[in-house]
C-alpha atoms as a PDB file:
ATOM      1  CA  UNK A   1      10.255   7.107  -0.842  1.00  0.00           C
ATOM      2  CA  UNK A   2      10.184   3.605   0.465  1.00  0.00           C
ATOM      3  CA  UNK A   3       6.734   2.417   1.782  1.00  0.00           C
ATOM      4  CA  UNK A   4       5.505  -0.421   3.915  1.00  0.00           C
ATOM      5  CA  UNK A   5       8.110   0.103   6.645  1.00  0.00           C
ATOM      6  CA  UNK A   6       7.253   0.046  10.177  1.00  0.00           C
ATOM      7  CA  UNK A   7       8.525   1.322  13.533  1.00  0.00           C
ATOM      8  CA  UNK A   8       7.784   0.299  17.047  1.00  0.00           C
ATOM      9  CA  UNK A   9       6.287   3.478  19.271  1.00  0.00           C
ATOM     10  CA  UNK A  10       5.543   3.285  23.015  1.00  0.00           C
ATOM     11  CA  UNK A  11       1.937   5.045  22.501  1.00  0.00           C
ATOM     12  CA  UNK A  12       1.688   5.378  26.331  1.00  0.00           C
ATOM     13  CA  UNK A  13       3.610   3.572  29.331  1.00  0.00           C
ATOM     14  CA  UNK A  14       3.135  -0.120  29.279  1.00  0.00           C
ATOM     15  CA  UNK A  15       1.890   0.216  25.501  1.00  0.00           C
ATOM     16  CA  UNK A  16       3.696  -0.447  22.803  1.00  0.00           C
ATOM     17  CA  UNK A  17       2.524  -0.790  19.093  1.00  0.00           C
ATOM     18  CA  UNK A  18       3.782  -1.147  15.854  1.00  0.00           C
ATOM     19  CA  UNK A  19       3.349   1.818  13.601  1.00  0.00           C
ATOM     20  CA  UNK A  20       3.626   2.614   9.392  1.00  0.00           C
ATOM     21  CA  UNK A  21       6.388   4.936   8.496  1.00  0.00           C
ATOM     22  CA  UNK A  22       7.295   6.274   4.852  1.00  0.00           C
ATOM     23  CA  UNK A  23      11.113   6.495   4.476  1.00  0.00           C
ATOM     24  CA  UNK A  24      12.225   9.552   2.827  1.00  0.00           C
ATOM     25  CA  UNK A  25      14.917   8.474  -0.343  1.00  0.00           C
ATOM     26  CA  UNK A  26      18.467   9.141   1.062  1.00  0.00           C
ATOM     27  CA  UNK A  27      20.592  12.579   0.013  1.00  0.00           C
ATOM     28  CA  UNK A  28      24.125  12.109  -1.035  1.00  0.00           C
ATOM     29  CA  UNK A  29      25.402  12.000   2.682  1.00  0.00           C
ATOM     30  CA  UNK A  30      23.371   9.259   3.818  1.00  0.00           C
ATOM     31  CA  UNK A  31      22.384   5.894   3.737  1.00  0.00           C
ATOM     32  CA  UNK A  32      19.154   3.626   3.548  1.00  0.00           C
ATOM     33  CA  UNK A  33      19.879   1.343   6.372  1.00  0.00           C
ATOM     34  CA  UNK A  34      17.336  -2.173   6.129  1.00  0.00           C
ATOM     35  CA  UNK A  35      17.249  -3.544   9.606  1.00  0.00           C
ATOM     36  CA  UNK A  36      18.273  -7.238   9.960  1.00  0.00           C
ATOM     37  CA  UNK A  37      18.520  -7.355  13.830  1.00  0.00           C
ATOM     38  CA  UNK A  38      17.962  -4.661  16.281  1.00  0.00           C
ATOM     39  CA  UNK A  39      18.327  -5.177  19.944  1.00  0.00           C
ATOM     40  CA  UNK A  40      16.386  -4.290  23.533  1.00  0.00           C
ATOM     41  CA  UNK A  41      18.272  -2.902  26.035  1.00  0.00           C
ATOM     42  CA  UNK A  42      16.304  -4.682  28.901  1.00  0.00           C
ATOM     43  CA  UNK A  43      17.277  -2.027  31.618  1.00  0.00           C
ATOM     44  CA  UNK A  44      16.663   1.034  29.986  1.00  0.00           C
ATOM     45  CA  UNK A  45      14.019   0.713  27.354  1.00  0.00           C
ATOM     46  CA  UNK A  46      12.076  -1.072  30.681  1.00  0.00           C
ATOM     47  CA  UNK A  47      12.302   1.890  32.527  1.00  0.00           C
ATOM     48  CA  UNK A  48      11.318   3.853  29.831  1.00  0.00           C
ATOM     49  CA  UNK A  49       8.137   1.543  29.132  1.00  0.00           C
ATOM     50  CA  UNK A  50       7.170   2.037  32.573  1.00  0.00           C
ATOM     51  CA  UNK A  51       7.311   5.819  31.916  1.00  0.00           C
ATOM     52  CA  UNK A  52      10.121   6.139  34.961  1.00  0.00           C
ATOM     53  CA  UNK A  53      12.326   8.789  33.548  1.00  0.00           C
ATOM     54  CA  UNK A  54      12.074  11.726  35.711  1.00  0.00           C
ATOM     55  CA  UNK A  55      11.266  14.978  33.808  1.00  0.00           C
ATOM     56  CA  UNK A  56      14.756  16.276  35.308  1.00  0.00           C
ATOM     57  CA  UNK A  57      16.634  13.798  32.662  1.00  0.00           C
ATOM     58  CA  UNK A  58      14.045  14.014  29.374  1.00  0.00           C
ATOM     59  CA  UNK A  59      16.814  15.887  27.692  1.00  0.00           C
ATOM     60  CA  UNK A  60      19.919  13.722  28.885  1.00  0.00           C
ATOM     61  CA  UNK A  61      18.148  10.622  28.373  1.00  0.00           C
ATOM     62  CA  UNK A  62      17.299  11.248  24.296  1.00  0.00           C
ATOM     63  CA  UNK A  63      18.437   8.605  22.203  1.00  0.00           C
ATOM     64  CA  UNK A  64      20.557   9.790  18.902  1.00  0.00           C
ATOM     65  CA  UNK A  65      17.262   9.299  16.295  1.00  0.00           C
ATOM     66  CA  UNK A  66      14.624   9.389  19.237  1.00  0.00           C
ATOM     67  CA  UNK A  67      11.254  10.605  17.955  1.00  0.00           C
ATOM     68  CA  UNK A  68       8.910  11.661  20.163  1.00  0.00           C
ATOM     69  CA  UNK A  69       8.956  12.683  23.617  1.00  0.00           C
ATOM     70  CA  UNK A  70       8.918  11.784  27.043  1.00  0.00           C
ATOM     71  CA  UNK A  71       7.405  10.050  28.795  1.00  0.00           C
ATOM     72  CA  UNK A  72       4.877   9.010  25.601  1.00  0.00           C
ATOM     73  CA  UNK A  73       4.111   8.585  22.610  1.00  0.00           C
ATOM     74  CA  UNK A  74       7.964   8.132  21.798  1.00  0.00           C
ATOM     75  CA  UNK A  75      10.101   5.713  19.303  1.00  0.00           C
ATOM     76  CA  UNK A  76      12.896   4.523  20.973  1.00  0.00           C
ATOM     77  CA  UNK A  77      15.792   2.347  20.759  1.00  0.00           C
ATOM     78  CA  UNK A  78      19.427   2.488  20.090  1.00  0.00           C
ATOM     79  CA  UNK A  79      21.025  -1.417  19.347  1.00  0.00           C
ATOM     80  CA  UNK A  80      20.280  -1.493  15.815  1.00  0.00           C
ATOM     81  CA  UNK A  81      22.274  -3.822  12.987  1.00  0.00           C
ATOM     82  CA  UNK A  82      21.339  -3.659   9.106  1.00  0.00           C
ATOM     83  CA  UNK A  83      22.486  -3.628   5.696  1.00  0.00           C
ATOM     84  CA  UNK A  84      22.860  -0.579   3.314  1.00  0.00           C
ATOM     85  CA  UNK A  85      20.746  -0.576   0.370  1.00  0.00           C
ATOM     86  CA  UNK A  86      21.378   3.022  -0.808  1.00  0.00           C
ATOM     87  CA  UNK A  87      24.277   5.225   0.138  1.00  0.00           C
ATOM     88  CA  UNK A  88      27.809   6.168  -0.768  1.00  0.00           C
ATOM     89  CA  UNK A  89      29.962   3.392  -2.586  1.00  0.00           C
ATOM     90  CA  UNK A  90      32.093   2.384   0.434  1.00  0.00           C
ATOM     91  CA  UNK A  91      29.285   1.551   2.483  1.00  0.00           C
ATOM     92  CA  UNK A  92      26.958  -0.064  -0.006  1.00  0.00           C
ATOM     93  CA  UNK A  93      26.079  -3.354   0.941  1.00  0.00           C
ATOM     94  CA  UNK A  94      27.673  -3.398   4.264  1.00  0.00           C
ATOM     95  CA  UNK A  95      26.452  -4.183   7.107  1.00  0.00           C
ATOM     96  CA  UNK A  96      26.367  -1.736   9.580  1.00  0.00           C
ATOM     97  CA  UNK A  97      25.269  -0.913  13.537  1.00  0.00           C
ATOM     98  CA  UNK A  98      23.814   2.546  14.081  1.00  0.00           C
ATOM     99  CA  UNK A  99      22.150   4.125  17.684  1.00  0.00           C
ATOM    100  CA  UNK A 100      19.017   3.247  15.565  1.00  0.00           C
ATOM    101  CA  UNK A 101      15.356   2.530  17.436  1.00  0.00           C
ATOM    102  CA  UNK A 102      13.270  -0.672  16.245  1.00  0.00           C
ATOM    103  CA  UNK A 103      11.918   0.269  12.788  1.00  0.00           C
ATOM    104  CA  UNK A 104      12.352  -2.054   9.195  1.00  0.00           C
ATOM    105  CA  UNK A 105      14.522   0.730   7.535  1.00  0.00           C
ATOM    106  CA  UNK A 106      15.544   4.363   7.688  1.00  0.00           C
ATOM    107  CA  UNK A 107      17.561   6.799   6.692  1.00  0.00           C
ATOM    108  CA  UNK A 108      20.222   8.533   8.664  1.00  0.00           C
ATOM    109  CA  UNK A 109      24.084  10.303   7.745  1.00  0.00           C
ATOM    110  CA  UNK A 110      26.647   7.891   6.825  1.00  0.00           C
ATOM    111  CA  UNK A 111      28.589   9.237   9.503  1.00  0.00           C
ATOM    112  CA  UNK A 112      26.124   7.928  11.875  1.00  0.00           C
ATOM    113  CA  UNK A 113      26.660   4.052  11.026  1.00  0.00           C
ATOM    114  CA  UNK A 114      29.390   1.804  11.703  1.00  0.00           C
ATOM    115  CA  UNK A 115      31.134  -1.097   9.560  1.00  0.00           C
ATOM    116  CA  UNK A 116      30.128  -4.258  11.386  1.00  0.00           C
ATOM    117  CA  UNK A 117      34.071  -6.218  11.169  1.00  0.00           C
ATOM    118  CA  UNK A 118      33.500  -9.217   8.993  1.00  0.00           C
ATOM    119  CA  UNK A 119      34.697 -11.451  12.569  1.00  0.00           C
ATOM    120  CA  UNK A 120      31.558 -10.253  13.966  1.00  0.00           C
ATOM    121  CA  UNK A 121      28.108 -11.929  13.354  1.00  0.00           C
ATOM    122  CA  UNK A 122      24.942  -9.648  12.680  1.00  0.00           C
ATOM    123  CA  UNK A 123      22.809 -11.072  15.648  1.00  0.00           C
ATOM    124  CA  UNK A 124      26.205 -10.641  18.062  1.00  0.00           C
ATOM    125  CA  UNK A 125      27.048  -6.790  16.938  1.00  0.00           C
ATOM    126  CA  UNK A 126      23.351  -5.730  18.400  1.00  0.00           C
ATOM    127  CA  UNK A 127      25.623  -5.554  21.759  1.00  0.00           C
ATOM    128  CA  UNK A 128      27.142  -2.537  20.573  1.00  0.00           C
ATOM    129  CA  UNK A 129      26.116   0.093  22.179  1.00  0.00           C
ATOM    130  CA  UNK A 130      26.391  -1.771  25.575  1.00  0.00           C
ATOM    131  CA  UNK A 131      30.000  -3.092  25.021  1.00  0.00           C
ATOM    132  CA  UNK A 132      30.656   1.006  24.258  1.00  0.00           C
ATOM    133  CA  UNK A 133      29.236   1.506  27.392  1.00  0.00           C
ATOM    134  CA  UNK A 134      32.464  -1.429  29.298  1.00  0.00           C
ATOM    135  CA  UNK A 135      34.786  -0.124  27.309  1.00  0.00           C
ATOM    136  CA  UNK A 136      34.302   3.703  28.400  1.00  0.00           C
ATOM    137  CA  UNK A 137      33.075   1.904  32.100  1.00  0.00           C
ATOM    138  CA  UNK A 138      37.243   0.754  32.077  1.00  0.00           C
ATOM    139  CA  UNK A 139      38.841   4.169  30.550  1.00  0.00           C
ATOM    140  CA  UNK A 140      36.736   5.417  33.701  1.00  0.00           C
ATOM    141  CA  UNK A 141      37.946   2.929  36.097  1.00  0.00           C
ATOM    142  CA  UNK A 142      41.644   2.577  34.564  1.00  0.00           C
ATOM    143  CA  UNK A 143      42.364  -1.331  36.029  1.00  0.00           C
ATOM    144  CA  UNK A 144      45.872  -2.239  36.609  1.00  0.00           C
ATOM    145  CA  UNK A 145      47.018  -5.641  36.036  1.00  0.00           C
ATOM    146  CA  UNK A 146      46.156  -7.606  39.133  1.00  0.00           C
ATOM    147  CA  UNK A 147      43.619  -5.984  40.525  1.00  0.00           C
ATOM    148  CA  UNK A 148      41.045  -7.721  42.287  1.00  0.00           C
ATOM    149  CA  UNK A 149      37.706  -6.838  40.563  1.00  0.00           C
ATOM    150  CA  UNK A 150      34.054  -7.827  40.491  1.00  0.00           C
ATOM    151  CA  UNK A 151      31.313  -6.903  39.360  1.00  0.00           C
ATOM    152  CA  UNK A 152      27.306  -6.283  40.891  1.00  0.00           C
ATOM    153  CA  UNK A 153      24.613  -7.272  38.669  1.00  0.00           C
ATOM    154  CA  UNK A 154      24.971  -9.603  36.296  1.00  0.00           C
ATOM    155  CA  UNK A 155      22.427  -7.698  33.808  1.00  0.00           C
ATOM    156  CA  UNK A 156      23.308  -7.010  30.132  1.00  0.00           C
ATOM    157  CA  UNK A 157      25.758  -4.129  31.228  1.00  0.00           C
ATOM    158  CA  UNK A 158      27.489  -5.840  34.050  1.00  0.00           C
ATOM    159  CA  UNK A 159      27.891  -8.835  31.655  1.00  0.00           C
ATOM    160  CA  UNK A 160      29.557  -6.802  29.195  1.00  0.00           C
ATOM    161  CA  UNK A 161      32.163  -5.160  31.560  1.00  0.00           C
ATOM    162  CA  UNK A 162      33.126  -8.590  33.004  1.00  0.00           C
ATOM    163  CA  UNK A 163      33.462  -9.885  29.595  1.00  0.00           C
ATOM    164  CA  UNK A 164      35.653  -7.237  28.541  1.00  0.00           C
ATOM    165  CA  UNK A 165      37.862  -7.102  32.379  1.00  0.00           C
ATOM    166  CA  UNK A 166      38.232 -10.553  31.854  1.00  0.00           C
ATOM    167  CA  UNK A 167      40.979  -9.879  29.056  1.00  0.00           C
ATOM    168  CA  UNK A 168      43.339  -8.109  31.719  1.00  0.00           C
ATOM    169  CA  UNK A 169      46.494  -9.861  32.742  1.00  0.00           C
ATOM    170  CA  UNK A 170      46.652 -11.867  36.260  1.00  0.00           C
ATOM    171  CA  UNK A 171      43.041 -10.272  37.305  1.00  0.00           C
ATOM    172  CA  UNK A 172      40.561 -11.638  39.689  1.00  0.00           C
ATOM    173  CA  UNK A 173      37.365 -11.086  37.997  1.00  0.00           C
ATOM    174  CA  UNK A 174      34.283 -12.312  40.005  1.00  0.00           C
ATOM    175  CA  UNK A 175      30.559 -11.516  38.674  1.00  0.00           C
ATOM    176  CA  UNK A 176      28.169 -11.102  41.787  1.00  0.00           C
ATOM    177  CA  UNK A 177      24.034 -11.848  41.637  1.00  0.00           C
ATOM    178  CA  UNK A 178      21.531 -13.016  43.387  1.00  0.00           C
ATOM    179  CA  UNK A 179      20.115 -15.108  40.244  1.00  0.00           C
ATOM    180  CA  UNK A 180      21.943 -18.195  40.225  1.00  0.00           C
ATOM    181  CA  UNK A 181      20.971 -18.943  36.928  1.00  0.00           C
ATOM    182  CA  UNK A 182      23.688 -16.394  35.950  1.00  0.00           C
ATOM    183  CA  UNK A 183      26.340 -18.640  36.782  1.00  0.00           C
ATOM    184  CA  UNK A 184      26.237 -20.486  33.719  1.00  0.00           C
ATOM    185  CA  UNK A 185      26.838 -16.461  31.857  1.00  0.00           C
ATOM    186  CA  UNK A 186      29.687 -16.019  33.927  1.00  0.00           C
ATOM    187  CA  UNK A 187      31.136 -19.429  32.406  1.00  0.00           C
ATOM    188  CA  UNK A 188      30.530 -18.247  29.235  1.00  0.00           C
ATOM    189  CA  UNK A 189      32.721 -15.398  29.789  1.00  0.00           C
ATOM    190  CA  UNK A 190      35.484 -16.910  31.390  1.00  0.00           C
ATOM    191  CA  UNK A 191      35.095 -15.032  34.966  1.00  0.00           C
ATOM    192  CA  UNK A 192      34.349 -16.542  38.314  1.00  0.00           C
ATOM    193  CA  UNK A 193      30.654 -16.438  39.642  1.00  0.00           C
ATOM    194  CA  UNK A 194      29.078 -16.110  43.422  1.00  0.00           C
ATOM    195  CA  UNK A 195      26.381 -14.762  44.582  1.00  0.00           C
ATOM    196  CA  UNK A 196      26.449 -11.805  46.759  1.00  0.00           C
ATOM    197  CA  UNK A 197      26.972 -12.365  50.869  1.00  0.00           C
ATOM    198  CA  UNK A 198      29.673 -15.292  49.014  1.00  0.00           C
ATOM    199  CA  UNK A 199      31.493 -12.516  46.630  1.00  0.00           C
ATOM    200  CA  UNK A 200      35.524 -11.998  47.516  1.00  0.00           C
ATOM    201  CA  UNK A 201      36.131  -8.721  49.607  1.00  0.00           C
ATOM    202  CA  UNK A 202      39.010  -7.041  49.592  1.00  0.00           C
ATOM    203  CA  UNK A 203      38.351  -5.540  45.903  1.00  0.00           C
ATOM    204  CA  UNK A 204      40.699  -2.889  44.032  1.00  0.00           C
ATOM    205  CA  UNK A 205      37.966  -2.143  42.152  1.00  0.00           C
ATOM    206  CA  UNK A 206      34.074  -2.766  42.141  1.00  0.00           C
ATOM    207  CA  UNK A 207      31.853  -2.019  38.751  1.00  0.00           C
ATOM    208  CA  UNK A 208      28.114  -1.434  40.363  1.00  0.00           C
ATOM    209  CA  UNK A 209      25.392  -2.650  37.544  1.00  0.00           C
ATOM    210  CA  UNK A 210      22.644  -4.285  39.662  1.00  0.00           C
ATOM    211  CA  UNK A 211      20.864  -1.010  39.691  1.00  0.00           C
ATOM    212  CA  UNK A 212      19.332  -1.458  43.344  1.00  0.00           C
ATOM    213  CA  UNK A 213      20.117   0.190  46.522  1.00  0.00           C
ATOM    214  CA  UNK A 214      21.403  -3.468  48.408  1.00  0.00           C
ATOM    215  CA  UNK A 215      23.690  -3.937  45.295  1.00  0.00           C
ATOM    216  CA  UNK A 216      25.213  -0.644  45.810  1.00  0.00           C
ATOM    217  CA  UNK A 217      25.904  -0.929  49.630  1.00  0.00           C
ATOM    218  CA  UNK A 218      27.484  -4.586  49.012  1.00  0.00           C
ATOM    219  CA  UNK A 219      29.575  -2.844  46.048  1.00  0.00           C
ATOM    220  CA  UNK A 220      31.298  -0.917  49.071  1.00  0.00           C
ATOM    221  CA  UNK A 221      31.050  -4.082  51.903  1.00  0.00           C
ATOM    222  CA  UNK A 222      34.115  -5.732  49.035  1.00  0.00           C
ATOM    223  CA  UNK A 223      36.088  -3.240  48.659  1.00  0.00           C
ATOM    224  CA  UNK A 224      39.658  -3.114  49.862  1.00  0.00           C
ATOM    225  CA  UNK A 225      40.982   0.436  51.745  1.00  0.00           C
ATOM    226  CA  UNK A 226      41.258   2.919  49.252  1.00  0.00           C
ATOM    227  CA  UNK A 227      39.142   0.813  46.225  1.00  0.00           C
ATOM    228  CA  UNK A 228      36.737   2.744  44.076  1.00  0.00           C
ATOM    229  CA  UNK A 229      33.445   1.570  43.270  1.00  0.00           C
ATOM    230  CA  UNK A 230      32.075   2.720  39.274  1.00  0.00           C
ATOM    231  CA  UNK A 231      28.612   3.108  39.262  1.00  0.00           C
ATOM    232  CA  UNK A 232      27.317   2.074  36.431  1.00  0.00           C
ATOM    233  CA  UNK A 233      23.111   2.207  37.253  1.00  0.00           C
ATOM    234  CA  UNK A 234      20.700   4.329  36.768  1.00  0.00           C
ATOM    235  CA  UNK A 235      17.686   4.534  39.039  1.00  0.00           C
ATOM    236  CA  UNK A 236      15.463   6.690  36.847  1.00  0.00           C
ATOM    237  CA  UNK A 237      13.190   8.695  38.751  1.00  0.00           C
ATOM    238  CA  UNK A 238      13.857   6.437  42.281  1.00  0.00           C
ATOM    239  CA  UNK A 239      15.854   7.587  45.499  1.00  0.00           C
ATOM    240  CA  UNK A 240      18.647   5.706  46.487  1.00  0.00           C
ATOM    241  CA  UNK A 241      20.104   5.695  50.303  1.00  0.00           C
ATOM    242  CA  UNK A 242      23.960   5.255  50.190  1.00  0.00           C
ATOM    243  CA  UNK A 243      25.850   3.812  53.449  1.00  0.00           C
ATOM    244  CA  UNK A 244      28.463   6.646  54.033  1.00  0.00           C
ATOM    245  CA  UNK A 245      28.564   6.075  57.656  1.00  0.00           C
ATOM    246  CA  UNK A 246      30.613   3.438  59.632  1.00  0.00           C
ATOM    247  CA  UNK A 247      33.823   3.048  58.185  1.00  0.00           C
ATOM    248  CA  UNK A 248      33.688   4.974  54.853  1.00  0.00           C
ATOM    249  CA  UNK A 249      35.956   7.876  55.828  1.00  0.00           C
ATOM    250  CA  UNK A 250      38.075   5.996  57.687  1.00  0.00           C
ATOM    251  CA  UNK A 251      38.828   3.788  54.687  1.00  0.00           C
ATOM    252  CA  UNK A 252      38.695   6.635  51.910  1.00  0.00           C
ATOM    253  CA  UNK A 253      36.572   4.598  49.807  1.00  0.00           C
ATOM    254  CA  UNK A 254      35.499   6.399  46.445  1.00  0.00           C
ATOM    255  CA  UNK A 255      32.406   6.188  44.481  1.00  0.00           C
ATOM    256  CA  UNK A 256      32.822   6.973  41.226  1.00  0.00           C
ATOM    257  CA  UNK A 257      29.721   7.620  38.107  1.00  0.00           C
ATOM    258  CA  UNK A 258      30.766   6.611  34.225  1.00  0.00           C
ATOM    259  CA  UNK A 259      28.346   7.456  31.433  1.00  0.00           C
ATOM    260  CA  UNK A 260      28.915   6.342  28.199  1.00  0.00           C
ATOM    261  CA  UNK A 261      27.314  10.031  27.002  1.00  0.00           C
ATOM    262  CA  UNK A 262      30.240  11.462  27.319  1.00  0.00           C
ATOM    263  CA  UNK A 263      34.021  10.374  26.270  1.00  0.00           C
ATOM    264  CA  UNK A 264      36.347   9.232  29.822  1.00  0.00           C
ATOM    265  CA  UNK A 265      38.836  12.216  30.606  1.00  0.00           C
ATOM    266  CA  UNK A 266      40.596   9.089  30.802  1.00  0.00           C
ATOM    267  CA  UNK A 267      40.475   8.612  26.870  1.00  0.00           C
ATOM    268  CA  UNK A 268      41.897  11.750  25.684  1.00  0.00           C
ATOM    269  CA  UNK A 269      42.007  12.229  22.298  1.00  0.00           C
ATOM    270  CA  UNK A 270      39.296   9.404  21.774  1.00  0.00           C
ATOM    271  CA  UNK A 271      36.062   9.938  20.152  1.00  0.00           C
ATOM    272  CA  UNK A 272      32.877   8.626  20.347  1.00  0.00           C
ATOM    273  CA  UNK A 273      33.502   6.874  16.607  1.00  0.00           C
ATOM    274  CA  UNK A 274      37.036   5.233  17.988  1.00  0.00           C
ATOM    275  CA  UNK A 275      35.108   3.941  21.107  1.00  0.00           C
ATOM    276  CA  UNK A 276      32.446   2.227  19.247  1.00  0.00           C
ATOM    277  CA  UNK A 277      34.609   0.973  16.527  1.00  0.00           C
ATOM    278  CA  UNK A 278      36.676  -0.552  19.518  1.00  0.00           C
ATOM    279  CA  UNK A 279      33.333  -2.138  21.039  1.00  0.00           C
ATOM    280  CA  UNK A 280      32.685  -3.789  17.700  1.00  0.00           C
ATOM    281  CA  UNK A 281      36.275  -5.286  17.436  1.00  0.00           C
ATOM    282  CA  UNK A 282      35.737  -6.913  20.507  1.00  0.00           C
ATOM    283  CA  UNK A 283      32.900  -8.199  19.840  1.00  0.00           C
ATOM    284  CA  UNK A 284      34.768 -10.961  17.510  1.00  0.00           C
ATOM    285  CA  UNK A 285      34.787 -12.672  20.652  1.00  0.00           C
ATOM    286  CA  UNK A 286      32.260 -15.389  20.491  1.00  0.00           C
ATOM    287  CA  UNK A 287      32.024 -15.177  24.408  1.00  0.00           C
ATOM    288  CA  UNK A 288      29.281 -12.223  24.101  1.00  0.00           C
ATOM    289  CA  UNK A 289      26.748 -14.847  22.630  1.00  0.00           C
ATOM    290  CA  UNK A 290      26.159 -15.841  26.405  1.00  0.00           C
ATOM    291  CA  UNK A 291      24.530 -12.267  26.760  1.00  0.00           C
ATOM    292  CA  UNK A 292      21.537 -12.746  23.891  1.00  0.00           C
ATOM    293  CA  UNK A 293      19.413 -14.904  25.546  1.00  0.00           C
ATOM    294  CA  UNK A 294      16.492 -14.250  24.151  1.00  0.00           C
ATOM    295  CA  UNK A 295      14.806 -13.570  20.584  1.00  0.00           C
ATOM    296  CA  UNK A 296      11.644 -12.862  18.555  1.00  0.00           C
ATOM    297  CA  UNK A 297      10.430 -11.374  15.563  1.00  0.00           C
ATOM    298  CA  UNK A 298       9.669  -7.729  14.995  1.00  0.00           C
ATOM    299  CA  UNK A 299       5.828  -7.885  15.268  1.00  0.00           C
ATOM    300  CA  UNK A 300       5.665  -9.606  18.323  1.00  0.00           C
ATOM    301  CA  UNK A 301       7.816  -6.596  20.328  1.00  0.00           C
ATOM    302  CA  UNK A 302       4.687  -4.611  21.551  1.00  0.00           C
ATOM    303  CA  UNK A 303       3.960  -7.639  23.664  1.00  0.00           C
ATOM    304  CA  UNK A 304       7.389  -9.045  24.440  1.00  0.00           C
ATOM    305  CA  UNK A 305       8.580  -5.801  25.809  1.00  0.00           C
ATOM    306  CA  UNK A 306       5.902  -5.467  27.782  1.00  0.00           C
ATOM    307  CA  UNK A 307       7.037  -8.934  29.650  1.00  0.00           C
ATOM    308  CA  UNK A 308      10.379  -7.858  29.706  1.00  0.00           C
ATOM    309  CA  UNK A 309       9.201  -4.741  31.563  1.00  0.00           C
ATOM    310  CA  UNK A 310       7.260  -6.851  33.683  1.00  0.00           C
ATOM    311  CA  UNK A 311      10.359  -9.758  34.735  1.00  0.00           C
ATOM    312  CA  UNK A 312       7.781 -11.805  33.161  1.00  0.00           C
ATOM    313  CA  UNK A 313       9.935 -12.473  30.302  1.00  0.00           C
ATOM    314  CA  UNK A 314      13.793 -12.817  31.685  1.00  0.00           C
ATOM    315  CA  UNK A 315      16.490 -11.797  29.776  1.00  0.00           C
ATOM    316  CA  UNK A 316      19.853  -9.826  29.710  1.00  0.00           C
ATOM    317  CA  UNK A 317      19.888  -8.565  25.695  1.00  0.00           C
ATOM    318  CA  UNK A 318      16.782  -9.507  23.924  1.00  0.00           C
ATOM    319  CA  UNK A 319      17.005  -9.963  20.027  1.00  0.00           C
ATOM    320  CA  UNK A 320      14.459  -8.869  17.771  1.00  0.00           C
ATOM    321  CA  UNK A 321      14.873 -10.351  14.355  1.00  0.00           C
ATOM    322  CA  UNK A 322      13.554  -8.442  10.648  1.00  0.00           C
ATOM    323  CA  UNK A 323      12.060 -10.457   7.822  1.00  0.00           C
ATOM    324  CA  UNK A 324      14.012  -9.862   4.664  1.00  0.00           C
ATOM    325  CA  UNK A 325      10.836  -8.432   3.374  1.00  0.00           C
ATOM    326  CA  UNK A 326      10.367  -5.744   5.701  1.00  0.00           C
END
C-alpha cells in the first residue's frame, strides 16, 4: 500500500475538501497511476458542486471511478493525466490519461488508461475527455465539406468542437457568445468569432454548447431549411422551453442530442478506446492550449472550484497541477 495520497471529495454541495486515501498495491492487470495534471470540467463538475443533478440521471451521470454518491459526499472527476509507477512492462513509465477524479495516485486496470502520444504535452492531454466528447459530437453530426457551421457557447465543449470542425475542407466555422473576451479563443483556433444577434444564418449545421434556453432558440434562428442543430448541453435538473412554433415545420428543422456515453451509430465498428485514442492524436495540435486558461495546485481545489461554480473564477478548462511528491 502507498500512503500519504489524497483525493478531493465534495462533502456536501458547495463544499469541497481534500481527503487521505491509502492506495491498495496494483494486481498484475493494473497500474499505479501518479497524477501529474488532472483537469476540471467547468460545466459539469459545477453543476455537480451545486448538487443540480436531478435524481432521474444519478445513474447516467456516474463517472467511470466515481466514489460516492449523489448528490454528496462524492469523489468526482474524469480529466486525469499521470505517469505509471507500477504496472505491466509496456506501460511502465508512460504517461497516461485515464476518466480518473482529482486524487495524487490510484490504481485502476491497464485497460482503463491511455498512452498520452509523445506530440502531446501532459498539461494539454487533460482535454481528453472533452475532445472525445467533438469528436463523437461530429460522427453525430456527419459535416460535409462546405457546410456552413457554427457553434453556441464558446465554453470548454463548444471550444473543442470548433477546434476540431475547423480541420474540414472549405467550411465556414463561426463560434457564437455573448463574452467577447472569447474572441481572442476563437483566434486561437483558427475559426471566425461573433457574438450572437451578429452570428451568420443560413447554417447547414449548428453545434448547441451554451447550455441556456436563449442559446438554444438562436441555435435554430441560423439555421438554413432543412439544417440540424446537435445539442450538446445539459441542463441538469432545469426545464428548458424550446421554440417549435412559427416556422419550424414549415422549414423541417431537426434537433438532434449527442452524448459522448455512448459510441455514434454513425461510428460503427468504433469503440470507446479508438475514439479516445483519436481525441488524444488530435490533441498534437498546439491550438487546444487556448482552452486551459486557468491553473492551480491540488490543495487549493476545494476553494477554486467553489469560484468556478460561482462565475467568480472564469474559465473554460481549469488545470490543477500535482507536486512530484504527492
Amino acid at each position: 500500500m502507498t500512503l500519504g495520497d489524497r483525493a478531493y471529495w465534495l462533502r456536501a454541495p458547495g463544499h469541497g475538501e481534500i481527503r487521505p486515501v491509502t492506495v491498495a498495491r496494483p494486481g498484475p492487470d493494473e497500474v499505479l497511476v501518479r497524477t501529474l495534471h488532472s483537469g476540471v470540467s467547468r460545466g459539469t463538475e459545477s453543476l455537480v458542486f451545486r448538487g443540480g443533478v436531478p435524481p432521474s440521471q444519478y445513474a447516467a451521470m456516474r463517472a467511470p471511478f466515481q466514489e460516492g454518491d449523489f448528490p454528496a459526499p462524492v469523489k468526482y472527476g474524469y480529466l486525469n493525466v499521470g505517469v505509471v509507477e507500477q504496472g505491466p512492462p509496456r506501460l511502465l513509465g508512460r504517461t497516461v490519461f485515464c476518466l480518473y477524479p482529482h486524487q495524487t495516485r490510484y490504481v485502476v486496470p491497464a485497460s482503463a488508461v491511455t498512452v498520452v502520444p509523445d506530440a502531446v504535452p501532459a498539461a494539454r492531454a487533460v482535454l481528453a475527455g472533452t475532445v472525445e466528447t467533438a469528436v463523437n459530437a461530429l460522427w453525430d453530426a456527419a459535416p460535409l465539406v462546405g457546410d456552413r457551421i457554427a457553434v453556441v457557447g464558446a465554453g470548454m465543449v463548444g471550444c473543442c468542437v470548433a477546434a476540431v470542425v475547423a480541420r474540414l475542407p472549405g467550411a465556414r466555422v463561426q463560434l457564437v457568445d455573448a463574452d467577447p473576451a472569447r474572441a481572442s479563443v476563437a483566434a486561437a483556433l483558427g475559426v471566425e468569432f461573433a457574438a450572437p444577434e451578429t452570428a451568420a444564418g443560413d447554417c447547414d449545421l449548428v453545434f448547441h454548447a451554451s447550455a441556456s434556453e436563449a442559446g438554444l432558440a438562436r441555435c435554430l434562428e441560423l439555421l438554413a431549411p432543412e439544417g440540424t442543430v446537435v445539442e450538446l448541453s445539459w441542463y441538469g435538473d432545469r426545464r428548458v422551453s424550446v421554440p417549435l412554433g412559427e416556422n419550424f415545420h414549415s422549414r423541417r428543422l431537426v434537433i438532434r442530442a449527442s452524448q459522448v456515453g455512448t459510441v455514434s451509430p454513425n461510428a460503427r465498428g468504433r469503440s470507446f478506446a479508438d475514439r479516445l485514442a483519436l481525441a488524444l492524436e488530435l490533441l498534437a495540435d498546439p491550438a487546444f492550449d487556448a482552452l486551459v486558461t486557468g491553473e492551480c495546485e491540488f490543495d487549493e481545489l476545494p476553494q477554486v472550484h467553489a469560484r468556478l461554480a460561482s462565475g467568480d473564477l472564469a474559465a473554460l478548462c481549469h488545470l490543477v497541477t500535482y507536486r512530484p511528491e504527492g
